[in-house]
N, C-alpha and C. Protein backbone atom coordinates (compact mmCIF):
# COMPACT_ATOMS: atom_id res chain seq x y z
N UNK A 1 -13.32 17.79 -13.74
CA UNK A 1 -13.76 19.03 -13.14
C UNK A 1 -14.32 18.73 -11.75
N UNK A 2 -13.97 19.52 -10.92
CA UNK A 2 -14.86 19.13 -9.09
C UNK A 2 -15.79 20.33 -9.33
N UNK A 3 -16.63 20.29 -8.39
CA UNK A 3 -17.66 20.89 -7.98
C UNK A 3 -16.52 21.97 -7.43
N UNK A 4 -18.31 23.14 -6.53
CA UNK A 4 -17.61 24.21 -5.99
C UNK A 4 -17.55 23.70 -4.28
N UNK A 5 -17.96 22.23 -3.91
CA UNK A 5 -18.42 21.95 -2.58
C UNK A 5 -16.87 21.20 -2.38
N UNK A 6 -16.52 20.27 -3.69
CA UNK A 6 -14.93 19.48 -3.72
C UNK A 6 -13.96 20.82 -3.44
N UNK A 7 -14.42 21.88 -4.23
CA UNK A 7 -12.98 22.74 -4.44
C UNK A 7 -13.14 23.78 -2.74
N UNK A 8 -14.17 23.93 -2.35
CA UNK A 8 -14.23 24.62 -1.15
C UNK A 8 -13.57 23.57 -0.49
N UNK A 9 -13.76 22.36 -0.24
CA UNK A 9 -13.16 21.21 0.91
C UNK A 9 -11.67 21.17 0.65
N UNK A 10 -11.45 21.19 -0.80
CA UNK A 10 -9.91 21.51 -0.71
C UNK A 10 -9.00 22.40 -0.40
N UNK A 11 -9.81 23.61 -0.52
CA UNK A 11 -9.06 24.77 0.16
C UNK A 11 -9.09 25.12 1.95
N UNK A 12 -9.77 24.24 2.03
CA UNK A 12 -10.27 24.21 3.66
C UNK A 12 -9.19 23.33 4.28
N UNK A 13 -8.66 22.05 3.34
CA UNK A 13 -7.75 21.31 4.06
C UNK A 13 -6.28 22.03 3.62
N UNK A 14 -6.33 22.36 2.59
CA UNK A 14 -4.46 23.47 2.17
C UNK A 14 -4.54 24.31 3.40
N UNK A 15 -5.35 25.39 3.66
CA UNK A 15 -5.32 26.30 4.79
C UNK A 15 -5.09 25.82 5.87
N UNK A 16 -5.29 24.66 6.48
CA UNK A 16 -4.98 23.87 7.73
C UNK A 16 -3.51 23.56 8.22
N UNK A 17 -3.24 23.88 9.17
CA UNK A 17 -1.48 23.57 9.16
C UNK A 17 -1.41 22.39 10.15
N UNK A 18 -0.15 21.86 10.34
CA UNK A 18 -0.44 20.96 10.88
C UNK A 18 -0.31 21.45 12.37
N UNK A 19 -1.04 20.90 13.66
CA UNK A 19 -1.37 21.28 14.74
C UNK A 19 -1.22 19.73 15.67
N UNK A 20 -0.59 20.23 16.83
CA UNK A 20 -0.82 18.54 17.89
C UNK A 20 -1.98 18.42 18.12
N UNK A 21 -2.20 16.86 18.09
CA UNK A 21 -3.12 16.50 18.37
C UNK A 21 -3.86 16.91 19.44
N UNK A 22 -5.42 17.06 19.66
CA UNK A 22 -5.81 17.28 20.87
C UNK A 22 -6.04 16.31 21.86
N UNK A 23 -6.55 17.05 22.52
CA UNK A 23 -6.44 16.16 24.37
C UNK A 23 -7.24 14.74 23.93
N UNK A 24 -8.10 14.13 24.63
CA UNK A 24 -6.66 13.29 25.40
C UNK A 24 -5.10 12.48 24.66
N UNK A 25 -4.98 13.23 23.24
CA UNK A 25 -3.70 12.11 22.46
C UNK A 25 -2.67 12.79 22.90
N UNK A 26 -1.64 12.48 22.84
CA UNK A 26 -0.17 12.40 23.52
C UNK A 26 0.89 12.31 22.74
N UNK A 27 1.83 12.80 22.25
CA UNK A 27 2.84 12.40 21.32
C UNK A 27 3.47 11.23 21.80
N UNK A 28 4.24 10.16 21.51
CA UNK A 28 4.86 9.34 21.95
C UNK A 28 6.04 9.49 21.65
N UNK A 29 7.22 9.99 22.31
CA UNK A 29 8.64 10.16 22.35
C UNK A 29 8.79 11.52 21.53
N UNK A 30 9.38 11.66 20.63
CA UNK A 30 9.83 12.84 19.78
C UNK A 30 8.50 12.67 18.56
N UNK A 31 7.72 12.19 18.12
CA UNK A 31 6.63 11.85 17.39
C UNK A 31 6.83 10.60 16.09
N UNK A 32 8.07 11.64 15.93
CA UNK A 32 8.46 10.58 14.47
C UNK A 32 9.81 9.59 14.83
N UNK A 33 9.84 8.70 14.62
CA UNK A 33 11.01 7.45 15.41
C UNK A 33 11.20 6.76 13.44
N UNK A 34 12.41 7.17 13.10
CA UNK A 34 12.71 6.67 11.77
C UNK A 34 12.75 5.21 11.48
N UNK A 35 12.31 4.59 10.06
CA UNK A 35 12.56 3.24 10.25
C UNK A 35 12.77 3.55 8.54
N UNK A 36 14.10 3.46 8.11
CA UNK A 36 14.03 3.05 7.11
C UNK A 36 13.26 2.05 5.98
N UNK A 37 13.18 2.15 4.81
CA UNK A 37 11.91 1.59 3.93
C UNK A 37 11.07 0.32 4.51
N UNK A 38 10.62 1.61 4.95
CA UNK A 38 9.21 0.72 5.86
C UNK A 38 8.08 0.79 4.73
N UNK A 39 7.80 -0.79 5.32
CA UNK A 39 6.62 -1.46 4.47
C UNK A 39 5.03 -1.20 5.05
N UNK A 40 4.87 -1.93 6.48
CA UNK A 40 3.73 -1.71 6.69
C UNK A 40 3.86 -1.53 8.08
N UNK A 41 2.43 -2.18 9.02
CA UNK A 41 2.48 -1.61 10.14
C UNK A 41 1.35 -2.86 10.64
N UNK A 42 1.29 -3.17 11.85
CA UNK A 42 0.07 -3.89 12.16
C UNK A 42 0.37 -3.99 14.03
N UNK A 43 -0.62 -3.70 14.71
CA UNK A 43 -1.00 -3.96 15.78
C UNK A 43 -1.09 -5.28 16.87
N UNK A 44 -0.73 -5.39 17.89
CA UNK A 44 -0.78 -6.31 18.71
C UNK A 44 -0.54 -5.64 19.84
N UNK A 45 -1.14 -6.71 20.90
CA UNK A 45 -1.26 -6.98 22.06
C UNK A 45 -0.11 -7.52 23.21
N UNK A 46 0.75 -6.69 24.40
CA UNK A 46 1.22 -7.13 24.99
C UNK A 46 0.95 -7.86 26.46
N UNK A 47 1.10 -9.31 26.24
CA UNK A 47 0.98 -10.17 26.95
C UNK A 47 1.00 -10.10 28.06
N UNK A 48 1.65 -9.17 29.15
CA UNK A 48 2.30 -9.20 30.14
C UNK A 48 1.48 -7.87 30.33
N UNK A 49 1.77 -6.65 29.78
CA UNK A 49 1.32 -5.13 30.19
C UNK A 49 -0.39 -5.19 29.91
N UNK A 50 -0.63 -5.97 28.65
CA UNK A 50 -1.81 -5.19 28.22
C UNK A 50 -1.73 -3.69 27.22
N UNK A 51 -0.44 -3.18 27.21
CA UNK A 51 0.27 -2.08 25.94
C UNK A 51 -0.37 -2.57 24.62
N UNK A 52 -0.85 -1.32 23.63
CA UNK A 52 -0.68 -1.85 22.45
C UNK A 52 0.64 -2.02 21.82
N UNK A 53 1.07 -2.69 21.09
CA UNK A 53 2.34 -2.75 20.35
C UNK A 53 2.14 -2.59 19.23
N UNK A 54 3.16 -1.95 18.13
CA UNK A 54 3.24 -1.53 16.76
C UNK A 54 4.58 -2.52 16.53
N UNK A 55 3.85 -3.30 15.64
CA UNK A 55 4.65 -4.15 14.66
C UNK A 55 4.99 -3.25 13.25
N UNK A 56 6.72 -3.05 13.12
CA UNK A 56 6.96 -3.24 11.85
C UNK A 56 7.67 -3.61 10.95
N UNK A 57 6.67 -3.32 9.90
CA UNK A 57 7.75 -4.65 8.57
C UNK A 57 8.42 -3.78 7.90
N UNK A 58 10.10 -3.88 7.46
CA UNK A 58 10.19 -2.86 6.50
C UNK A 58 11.57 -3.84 5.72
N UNK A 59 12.00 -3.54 5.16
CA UNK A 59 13.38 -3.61 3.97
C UNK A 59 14.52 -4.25 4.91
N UNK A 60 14.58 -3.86 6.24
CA UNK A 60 15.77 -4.27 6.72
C UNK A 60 15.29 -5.40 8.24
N UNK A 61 13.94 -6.05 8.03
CA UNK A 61 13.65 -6.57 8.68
C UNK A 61 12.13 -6.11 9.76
N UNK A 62 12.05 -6.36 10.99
CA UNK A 62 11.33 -6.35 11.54
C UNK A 62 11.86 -5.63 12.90
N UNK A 63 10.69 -4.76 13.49
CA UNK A 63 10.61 -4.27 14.86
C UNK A 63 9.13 -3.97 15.61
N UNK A 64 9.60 -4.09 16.97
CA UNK A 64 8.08 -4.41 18.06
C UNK A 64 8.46 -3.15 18.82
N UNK A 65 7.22 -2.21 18.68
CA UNK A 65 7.90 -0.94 19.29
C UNK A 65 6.75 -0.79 20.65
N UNK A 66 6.74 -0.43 21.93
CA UNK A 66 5.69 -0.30 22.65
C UNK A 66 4.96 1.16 22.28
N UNK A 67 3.55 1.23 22.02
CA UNK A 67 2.80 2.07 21.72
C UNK A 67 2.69 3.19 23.01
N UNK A 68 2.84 2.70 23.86
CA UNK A 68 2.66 3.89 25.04
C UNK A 68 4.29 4.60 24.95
N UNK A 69 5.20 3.73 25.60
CA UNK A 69 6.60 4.14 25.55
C UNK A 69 7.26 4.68 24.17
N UNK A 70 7.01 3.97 23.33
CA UNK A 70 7.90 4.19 22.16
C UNK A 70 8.87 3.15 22.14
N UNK A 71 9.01 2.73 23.21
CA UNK A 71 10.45 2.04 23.11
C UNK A 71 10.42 0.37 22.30
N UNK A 72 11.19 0.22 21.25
CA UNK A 72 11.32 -1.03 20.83
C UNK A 72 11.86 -1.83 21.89
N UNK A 73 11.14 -2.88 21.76
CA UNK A 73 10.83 -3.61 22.73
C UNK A 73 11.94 -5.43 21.95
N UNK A 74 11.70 -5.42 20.55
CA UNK A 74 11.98 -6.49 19.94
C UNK A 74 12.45 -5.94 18.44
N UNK A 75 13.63 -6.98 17.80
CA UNK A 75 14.07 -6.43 16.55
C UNK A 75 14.17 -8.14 16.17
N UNK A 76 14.01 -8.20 14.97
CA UNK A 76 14.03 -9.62 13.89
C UNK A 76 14.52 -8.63 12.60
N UNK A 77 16.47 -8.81 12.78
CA UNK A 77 16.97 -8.31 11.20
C UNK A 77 16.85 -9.07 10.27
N UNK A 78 16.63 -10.18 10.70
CA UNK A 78 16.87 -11.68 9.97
C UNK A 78 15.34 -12.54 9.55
N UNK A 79 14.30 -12.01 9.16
CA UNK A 79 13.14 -12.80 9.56
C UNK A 79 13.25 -13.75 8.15
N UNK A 80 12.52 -15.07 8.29
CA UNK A 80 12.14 -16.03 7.24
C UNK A 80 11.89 -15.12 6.06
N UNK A 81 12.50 -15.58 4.86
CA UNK A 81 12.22 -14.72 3.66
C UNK A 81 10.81 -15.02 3.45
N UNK A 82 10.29 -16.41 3.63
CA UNK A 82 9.40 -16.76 3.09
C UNK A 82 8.34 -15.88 3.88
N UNK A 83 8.36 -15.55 5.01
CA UNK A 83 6.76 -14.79 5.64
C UNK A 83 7.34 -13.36 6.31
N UNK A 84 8.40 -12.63 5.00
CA UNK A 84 8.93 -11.88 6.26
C UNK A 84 8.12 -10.34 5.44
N UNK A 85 7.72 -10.45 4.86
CA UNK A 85 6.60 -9.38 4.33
C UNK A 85 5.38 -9.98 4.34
N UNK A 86 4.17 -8.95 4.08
CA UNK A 86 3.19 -9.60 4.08
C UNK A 86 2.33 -9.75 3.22
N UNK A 87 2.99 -9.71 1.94
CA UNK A 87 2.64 -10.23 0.61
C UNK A 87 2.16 -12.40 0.58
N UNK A 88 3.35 -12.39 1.45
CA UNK A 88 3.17 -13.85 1.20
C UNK A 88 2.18 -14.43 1.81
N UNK A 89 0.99 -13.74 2.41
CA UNK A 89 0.24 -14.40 3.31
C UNK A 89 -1.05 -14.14 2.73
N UNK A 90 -2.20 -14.73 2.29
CA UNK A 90 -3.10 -13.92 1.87
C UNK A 90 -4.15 -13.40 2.52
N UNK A 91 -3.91 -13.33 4.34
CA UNK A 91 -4.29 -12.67 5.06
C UNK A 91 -3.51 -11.43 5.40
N UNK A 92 -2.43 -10.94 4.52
CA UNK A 92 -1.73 -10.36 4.62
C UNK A 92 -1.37 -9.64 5.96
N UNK A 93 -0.48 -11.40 6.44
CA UNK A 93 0.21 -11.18 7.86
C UNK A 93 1.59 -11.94 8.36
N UNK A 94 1.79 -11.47 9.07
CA UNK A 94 3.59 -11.85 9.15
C UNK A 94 3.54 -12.42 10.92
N UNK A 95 4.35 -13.31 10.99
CA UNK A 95 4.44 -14.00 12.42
C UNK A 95 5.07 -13.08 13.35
N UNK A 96 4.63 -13.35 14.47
CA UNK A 96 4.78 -12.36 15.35
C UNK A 96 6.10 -12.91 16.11
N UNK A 97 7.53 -12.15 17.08
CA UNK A 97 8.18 -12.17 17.99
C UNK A 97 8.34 -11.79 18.87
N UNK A 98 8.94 -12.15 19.30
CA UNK A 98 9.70 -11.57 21.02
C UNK A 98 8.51 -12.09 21.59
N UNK A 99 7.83 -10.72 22.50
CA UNK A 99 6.70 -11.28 23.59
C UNK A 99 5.47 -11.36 22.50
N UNK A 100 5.35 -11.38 21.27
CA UNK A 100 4.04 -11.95 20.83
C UNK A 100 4.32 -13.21 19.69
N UNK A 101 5.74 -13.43 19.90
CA UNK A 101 5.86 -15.25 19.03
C UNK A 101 4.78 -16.01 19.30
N UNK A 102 4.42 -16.65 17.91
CA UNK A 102 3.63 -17.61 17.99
C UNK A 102 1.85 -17.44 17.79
N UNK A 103 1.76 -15.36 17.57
CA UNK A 103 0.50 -15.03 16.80
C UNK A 103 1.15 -14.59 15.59
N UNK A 104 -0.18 -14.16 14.82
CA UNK A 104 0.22 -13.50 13.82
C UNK A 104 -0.76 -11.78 13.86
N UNK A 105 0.63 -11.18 13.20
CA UNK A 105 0.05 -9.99 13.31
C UNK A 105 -0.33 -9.30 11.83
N UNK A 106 -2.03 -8.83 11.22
CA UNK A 106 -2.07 -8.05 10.15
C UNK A 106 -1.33 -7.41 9.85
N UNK A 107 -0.94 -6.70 8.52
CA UNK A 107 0.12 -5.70 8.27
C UNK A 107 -0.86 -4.89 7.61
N UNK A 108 -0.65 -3.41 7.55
CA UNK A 108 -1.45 -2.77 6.41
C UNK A 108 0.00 -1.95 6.00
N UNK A 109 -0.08 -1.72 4.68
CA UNK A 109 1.13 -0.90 4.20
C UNK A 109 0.86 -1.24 2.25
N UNK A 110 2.43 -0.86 2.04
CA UNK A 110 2.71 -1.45 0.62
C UNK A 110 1.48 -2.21 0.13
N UNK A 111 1.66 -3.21 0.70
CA UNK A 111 0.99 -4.63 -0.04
C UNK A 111 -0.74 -4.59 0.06
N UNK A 112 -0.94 -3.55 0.78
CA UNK A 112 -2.19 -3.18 1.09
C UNK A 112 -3.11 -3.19 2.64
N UNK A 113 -4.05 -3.80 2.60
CA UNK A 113 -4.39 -4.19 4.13
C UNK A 113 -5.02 -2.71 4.89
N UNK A 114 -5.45 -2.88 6.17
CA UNK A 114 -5.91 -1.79 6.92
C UNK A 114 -5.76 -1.32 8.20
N UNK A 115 -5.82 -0.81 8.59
CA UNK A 115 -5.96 -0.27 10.05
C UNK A 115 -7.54 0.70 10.41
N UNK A 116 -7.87 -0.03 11.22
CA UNK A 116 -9.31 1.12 11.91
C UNK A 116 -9.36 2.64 11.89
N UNK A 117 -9.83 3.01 11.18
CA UNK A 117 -10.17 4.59 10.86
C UNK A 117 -11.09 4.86 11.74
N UNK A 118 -11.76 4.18 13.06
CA UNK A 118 -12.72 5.16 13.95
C UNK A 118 -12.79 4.05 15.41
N UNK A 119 -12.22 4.97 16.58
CA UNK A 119 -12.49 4.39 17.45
C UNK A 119 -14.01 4.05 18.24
N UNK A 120 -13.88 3.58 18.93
CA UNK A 120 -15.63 3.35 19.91
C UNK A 120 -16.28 4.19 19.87
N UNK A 121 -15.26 4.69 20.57
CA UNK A 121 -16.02 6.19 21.29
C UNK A 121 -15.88 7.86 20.20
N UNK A 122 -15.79 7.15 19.02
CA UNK A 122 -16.02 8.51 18.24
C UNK A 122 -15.06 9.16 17.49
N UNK A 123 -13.82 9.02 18.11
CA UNK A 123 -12.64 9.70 17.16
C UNK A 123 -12.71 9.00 15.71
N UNK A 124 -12.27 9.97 14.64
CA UNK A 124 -12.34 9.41 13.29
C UNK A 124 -10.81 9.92 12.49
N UNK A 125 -10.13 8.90 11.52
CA UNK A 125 -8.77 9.46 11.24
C UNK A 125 -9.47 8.97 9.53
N UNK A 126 -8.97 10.23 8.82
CA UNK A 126 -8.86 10.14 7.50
C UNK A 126 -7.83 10.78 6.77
N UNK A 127 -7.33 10.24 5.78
CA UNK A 127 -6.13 10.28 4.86
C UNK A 127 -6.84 11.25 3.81
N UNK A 128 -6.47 12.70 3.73
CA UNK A 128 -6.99 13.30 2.05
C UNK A 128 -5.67 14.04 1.76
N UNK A 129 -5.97 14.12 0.53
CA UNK A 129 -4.64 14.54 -0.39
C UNK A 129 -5.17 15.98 -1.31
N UNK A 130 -4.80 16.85 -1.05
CA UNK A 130 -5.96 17.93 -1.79
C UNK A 130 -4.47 18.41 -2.51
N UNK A 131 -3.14 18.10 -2.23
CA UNK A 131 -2.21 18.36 -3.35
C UNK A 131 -1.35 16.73 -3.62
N UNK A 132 -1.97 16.03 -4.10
CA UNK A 132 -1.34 14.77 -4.08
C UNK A 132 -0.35 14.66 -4.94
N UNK A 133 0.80 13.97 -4.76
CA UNK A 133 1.01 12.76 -4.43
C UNK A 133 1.10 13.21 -2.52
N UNK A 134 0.86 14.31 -1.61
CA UNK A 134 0.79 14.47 0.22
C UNK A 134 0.03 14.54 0.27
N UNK A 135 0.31 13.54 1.64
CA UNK A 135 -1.23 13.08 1.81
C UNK A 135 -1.35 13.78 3.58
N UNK A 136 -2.36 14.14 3.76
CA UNK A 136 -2.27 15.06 4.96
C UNK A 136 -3.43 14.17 5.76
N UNK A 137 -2.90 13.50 7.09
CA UNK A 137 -3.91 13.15 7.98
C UNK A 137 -4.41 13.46 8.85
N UNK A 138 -5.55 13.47 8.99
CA UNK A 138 -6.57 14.29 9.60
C UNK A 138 -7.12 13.27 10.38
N UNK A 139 -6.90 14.51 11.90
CA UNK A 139 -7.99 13.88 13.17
C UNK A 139 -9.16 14.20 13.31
N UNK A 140 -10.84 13.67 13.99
CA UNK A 140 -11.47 14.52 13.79
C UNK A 140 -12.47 13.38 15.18
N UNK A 141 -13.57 14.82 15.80
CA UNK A 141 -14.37 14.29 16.81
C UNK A 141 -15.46 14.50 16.21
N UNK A 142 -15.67 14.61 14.89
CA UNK A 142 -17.37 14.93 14.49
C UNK A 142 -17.46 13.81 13.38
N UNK A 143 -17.09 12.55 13.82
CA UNK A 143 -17.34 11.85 12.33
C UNK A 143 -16.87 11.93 11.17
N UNK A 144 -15.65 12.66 11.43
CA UNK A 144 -15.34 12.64 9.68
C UNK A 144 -15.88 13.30 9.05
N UNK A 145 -16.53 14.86 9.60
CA UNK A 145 -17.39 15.78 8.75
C UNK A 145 -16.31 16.59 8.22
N UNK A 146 -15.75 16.85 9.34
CA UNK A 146 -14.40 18.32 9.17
C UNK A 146 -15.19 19.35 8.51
N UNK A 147 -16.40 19.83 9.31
CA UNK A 147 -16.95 20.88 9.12
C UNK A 147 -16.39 21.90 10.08
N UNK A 148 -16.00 23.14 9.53
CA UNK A 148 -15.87 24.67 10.02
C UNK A 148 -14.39 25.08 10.38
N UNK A 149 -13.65 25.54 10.44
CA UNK A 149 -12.23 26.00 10.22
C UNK A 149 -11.89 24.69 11.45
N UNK A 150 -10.24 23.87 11.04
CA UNK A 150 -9.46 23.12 11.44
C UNK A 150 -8.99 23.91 13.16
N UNK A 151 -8.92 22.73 13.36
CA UNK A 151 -8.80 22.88 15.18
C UNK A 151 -9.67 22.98 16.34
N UNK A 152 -10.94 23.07 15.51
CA UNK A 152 -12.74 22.83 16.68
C UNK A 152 -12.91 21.65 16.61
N UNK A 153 -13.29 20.68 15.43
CA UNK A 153 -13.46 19.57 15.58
C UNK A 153 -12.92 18.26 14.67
N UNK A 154 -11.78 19.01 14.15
CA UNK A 154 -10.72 18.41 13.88
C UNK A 154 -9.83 18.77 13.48
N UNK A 155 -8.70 18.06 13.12
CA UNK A 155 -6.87 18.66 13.14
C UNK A 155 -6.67 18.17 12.46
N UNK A 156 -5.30 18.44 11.55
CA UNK A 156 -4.24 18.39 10.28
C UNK A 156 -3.25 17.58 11.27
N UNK A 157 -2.80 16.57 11.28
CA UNK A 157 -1.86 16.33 12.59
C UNK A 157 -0.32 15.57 12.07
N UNK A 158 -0.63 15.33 10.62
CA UNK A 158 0.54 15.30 9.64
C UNK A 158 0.34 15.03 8.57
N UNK A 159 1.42 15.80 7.81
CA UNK A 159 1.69 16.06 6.41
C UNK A 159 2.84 15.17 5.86
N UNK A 160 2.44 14.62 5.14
CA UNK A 160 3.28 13.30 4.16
C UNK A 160 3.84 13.95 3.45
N UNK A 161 5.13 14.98 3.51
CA UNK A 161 5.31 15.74 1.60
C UNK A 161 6.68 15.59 1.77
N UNK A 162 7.01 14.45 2.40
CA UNK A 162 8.89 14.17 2.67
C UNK A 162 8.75 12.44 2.09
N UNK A 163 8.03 11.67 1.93
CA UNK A 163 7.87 10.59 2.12
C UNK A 163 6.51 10.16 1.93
N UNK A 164 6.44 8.71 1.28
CA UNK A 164 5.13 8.02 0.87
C UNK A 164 4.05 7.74 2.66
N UNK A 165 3.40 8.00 1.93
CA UNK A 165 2.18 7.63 3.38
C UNK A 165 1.77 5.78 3.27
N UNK A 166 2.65 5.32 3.98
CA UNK A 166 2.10 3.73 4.27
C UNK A 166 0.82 3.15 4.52
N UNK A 167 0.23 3.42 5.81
CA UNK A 167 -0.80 2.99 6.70
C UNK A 167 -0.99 4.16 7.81
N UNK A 168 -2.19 4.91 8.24
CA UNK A 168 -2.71 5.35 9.19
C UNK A 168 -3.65 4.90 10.49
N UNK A 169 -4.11 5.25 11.04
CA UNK A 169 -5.19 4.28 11.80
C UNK A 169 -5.13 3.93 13.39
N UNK A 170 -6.44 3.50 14.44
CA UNK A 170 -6.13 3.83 15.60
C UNK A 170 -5.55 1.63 15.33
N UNK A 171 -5.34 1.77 16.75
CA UNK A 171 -5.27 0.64 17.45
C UNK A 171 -6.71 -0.69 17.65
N UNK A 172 -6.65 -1.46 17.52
CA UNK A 172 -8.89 -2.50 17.96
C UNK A 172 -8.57 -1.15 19.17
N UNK A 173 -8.06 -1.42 20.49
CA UNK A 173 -8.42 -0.60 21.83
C UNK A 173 -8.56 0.75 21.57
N UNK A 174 -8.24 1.36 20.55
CA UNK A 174 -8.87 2.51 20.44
C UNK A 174 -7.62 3.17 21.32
N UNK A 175 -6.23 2.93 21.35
CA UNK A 175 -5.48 3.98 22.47
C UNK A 175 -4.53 4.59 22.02
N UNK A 176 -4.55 4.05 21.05
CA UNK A 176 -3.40 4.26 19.99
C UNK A 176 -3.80 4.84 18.37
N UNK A 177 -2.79 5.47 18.31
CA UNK A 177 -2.90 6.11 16.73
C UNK A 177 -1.95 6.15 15.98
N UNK A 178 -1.16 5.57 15.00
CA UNK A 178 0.06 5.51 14.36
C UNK A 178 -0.25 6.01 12.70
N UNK A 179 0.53 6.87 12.60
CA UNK A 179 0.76 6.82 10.97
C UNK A 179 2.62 6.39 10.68
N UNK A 180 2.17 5.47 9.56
CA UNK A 180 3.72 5.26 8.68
C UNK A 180 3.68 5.72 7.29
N UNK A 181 4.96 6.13 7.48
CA UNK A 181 5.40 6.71 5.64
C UNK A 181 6.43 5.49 5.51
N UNK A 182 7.14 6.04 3.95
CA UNK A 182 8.38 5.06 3.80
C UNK A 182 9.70 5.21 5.07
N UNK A 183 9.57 6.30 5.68
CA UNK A 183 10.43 6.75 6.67
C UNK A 183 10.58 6.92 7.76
N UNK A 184 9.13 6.53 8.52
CA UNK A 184 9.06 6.70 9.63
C UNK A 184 7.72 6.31 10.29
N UNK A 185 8.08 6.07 11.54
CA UNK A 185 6.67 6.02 12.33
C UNK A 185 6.19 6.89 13.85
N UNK A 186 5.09 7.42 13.52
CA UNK A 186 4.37 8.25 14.25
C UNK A 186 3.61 7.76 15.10
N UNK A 187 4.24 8.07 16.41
CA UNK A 187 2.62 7.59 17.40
C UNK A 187 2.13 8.80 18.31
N UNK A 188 1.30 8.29 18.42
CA UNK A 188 -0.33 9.43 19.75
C UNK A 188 -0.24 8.07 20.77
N UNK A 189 -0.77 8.32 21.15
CA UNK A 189 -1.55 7.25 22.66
C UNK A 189 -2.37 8.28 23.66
N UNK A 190 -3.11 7.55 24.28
CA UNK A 190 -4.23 8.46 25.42
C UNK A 190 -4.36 7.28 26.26
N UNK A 191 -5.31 7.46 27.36
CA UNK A 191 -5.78 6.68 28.32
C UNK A 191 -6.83 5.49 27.77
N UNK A 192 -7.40 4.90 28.46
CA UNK A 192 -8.08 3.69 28.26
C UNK A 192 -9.47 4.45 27.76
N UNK A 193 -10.02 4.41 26.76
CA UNK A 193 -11.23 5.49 25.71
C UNK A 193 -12.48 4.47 27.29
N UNK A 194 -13.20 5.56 27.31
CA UNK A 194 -14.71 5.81 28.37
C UNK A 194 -15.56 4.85 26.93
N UNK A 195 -16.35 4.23 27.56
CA UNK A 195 -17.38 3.83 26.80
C UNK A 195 -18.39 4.52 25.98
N UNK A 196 -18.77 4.69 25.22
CA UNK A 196 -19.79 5.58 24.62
C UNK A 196 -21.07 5.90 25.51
């Protein structure tokens, strides 16, 4: 049985539709860029730009997509069986290519793992499911209260009800925001976040 405070919060997030993100986030390309049975997702650093990059792991190998552009940058169809998910690592992480060979990058997905749910400067991303098995992720500038009707101080900014919800979460720099399902990956990006 929920309370009447659970069942009010759930009807507060059903009523919410999904809405673009607000200022300063940015869609990156068309929003959703397909990747067949995708596993996880993990973040890095480009060497040369300073870009965040989205590493991912999925069924048919590996891709390095640039977080500002969108544009894959690097593909590994072929990676080592032995570290090519990130089950096998019990830092659960997979070696990095192209321009970041030779680190390793976390994965969060399937096998578990995480991504940052709150940047520096305040933005907060949470995953709730008020008709689960969809999982609807939510942006928000008040901490993660999601107090008072959706779109003041936070947004519905996608709905999982086509596909499993992988990993959500910003970027360490805080510039980036990606969600993955089994089908796809979603990016935001903004400018370099102001200090608190």
């Amino acid at each position: 049985m929920i309370t009447e405070f659970q069942q009010k919060l759930r009807e507060r997030y059903l009523a919410a539709p999904v809405v673009q993100a607000p200022e300063p986030w940015q869609p990156v390309l068309d929003r959703r860029t397909p990747v067949g049975g995708l596993l996880g997702i993990g973040f890095a650093v480009h060497p040369d730009s300073g870009h965040d990059l989205v590493m991912v792991v999925s069924g048919d190998g590996h891709g390095l997509f640039d977080a500002v552009t969108g544009e894959k940058i690097a593909r590994d169809r072929d990676p080592d069986p032995d570290t090519s998910t990130p089950d096998a690592s019990p830092d659960l992480a997979c070696p990095g290519f192209g321009p970041i060979e030779g680190t390793r990058v976390h994965i969060a997905g399937l096998f578990g793992g995480g991504l940052h749910s709150t940047t520096p400067d305040g933005w907060t991303l949470d995953v709730v499911s008020p008709e689960w098995p969809h999982d609807r992720v939510i942006l928000s500038a008040d901490g993660g209260v999601h107090e008072g009707p959706a779109g003041g101080t936070w947004w519905h900014v996608l709905h999982s009800e086509y596909s499993e919800l992988r990993a959500a979460g910003f970027s360490p720099s805080g510039r980036t925001l990606a969600v993955a399902t089994s089908s796809d990956l979603t990016l935001w990006t903004r400018p370099e976040p102001q200090a608190p």
